[in-house]
N, C-alpha and C. Protein backbone atom coordinates (compact mmCIF):
# COMPACT_ATOMS: atom_id res chain seq x y z
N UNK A 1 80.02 67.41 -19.73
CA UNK A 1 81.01 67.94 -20.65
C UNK A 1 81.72 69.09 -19.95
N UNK A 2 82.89 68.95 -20.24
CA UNK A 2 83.99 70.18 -19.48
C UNK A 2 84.03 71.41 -20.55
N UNK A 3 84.28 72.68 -19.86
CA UNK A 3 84.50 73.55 -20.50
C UNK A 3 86.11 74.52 -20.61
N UNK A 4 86.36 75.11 -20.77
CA UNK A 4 87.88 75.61 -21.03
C UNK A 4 87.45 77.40 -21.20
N UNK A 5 88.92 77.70 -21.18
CA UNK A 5 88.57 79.23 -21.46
C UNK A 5 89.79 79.17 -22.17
N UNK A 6 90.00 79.68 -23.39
CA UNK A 6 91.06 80.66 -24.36
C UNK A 6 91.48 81.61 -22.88
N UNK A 7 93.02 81.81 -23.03
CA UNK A 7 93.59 82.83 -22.17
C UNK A 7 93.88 83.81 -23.68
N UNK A 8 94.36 85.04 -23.32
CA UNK A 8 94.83 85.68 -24.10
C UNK A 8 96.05 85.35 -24.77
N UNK A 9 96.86 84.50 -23.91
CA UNK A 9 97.63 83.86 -24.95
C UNK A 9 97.15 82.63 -26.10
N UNK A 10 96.06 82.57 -25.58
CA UNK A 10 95.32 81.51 -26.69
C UNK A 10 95.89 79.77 -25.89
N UNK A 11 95.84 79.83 -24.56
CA UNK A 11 96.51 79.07 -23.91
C UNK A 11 94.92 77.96 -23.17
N UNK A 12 94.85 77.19 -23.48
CA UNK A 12 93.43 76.01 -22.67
C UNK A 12 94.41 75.36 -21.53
N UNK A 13 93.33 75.03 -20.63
CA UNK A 13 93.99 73.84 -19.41
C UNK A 13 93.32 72.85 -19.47
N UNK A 14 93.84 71.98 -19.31
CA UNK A 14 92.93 70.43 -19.76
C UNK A 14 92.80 69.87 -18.53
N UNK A 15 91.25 70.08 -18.25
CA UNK A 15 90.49 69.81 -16.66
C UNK A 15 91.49 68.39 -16.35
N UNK A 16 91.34 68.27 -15.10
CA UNK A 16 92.14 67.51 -14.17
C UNK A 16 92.07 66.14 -14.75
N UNK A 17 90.30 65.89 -14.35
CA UNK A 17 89.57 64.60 -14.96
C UNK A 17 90.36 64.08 -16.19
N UNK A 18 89.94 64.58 -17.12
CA UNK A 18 90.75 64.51 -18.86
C UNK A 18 92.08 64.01 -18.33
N UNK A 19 93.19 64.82 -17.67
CA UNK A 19 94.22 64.45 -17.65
C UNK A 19 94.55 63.14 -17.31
N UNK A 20 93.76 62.87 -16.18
CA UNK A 20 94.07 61.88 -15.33
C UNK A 20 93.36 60.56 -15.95
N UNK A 21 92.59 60.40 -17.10
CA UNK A 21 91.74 59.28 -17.44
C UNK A 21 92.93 58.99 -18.60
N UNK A 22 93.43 60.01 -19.57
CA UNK A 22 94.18 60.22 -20.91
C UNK A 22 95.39 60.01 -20.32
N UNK A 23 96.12 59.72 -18.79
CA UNK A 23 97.44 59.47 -18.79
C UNK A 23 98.57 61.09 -19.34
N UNK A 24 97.86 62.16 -19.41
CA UNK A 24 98.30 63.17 -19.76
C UNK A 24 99.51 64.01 -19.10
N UNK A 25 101.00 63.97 -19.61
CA UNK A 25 102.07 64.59 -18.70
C UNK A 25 102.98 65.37 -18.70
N UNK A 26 103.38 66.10 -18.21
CA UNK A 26 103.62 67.15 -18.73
C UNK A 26 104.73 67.15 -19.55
N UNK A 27 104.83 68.16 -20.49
CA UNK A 27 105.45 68.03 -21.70
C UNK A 27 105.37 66.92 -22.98
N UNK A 28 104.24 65.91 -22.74
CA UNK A 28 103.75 65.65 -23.58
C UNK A 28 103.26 65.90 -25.39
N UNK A 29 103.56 65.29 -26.24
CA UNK A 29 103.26 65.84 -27.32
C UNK A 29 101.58 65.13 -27.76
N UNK A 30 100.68 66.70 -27.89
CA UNK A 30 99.18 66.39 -28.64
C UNK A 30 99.42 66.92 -29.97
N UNK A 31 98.74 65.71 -30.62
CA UNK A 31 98.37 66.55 -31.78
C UNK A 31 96.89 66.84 -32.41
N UNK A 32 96.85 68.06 -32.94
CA UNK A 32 95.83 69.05 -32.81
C UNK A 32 95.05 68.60 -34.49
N UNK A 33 94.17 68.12 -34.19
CA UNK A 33 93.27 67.93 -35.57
C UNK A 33 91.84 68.92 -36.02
N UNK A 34 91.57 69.38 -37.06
CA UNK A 34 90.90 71.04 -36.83
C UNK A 34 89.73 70.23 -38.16
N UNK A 35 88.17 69.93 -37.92
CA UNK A 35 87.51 69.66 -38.51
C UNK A 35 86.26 70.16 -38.73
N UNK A 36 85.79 71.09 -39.53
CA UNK A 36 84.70 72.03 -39.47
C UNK A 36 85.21 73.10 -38.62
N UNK A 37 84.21 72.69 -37.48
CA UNK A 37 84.74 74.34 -36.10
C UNK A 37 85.10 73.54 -35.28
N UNK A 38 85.25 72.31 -35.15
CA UNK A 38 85.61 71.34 -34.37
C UNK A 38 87.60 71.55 -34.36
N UNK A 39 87.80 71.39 -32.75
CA UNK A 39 89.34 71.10 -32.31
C UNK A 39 89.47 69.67 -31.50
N UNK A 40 90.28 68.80 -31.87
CA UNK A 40 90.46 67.76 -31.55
C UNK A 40 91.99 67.39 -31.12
N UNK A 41 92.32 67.26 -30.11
CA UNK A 41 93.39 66.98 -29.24
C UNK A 41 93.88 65.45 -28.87
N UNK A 42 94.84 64.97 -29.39
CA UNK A 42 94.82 63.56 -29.50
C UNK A 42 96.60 63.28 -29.07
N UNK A 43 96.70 62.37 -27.98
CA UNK A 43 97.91 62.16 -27.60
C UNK A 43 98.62 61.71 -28.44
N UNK A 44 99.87 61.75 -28.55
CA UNK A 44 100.95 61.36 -29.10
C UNK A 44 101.23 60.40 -28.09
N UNK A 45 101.06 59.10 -28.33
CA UNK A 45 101.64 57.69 -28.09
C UNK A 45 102.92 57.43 -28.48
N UNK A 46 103.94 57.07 -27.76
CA UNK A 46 105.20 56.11 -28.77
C UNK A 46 104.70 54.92 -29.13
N UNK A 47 104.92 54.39 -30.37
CA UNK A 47 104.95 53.89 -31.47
C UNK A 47 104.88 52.03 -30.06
N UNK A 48 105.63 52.00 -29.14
CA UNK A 48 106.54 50.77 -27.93
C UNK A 48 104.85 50.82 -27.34
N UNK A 49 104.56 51.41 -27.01
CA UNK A 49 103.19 51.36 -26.06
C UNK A 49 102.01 50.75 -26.75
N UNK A 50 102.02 50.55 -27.96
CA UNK A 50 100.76 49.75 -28.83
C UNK A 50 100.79 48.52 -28.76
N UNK A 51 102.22 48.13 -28.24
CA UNK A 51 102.59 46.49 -28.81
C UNK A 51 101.83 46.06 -27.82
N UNK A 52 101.41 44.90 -28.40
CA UNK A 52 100.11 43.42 -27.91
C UNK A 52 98.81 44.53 -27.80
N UNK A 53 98.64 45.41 -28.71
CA UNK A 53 97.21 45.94 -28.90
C UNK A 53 96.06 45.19 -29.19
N UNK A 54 96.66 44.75 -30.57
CA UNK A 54 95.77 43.63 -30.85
C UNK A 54 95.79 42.16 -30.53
N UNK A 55 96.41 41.87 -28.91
CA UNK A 55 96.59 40.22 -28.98
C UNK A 55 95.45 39.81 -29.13
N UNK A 56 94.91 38.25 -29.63
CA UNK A 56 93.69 37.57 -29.49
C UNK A 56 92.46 38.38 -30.78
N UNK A 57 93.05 38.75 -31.62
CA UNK A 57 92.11 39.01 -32.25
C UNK A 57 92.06 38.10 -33.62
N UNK A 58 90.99 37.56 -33.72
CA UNK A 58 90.76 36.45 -34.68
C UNK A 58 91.46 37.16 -36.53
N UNK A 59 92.08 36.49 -37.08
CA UNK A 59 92.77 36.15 -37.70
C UNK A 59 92.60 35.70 -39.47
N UNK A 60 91.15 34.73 -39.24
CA UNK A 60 90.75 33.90 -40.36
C UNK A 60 90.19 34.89 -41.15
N UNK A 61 90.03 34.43 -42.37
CA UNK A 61 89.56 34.84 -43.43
C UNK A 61 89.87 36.18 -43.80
N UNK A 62 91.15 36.34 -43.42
CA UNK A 62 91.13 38.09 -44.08
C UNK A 62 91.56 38.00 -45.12
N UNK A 63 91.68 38.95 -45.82
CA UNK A 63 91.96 39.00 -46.90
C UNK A 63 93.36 39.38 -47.75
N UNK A 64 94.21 38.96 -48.79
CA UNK A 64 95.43 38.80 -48.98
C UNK A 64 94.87 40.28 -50.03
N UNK A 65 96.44 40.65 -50.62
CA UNK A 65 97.03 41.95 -51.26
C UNK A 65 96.38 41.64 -52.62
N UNK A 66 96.28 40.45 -53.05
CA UNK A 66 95.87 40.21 -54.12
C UNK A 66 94.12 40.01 -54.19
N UNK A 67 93.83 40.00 -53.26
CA UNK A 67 91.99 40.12 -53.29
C UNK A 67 91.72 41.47 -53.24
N UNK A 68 92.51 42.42 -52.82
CA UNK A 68 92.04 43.53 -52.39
C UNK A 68 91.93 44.69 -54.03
N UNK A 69 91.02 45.68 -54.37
CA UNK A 69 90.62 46.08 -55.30
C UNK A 69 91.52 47.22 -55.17
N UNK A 70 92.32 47.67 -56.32
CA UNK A 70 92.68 49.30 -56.39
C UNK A 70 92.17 50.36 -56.94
C-alpha cells in the first residue's frame, strides 16, 4: 500500500505506479467520494470509452420493467 503526504496546500501526489496502472493524465478530471474517514478518488471516464464494455455478456432471462417490484 502507497502512502501520500497532505502538503500545506492540502495538495497529494498520486505515486507513479497508481498513475501509470489508472491511465492517469494530466489535467484529468477525479472525482472525490468521502465515506466515513475514508477518501476515494475515482477517474472521470468519457461516457465514448465504455462502449463494448459489456460485449458477450449473456443476455437470457433478465428481467422486463414489468417484473421488476417498486
Amino acid at each position: 500500500m502507497d502512502q501520500v503526504t497532505v502538503s500545506s496546500k492540502y495538495q497529494v501526489v498520486i505515486p507513479k505506479e497508481v498513475r501509470r496502472k489508472l491511465k492517469v493524465r494530466p489535467g484529468q478530471k477525479l472525482a472525490v467520494f468521502m465515506k466515513g474517514s475514508s477518501i476515494s478518488l475515482v477517474c472521470d471516464r468519457p461516457l465514448e470509452s465504455l462502449r463494448g464494455i459489456m460485449r458477450g455478456v449473456e443476455v437470457v432471462d433478465l428481467r422486463e420493467k414489468r417484473d421488476r417490484s417498486l
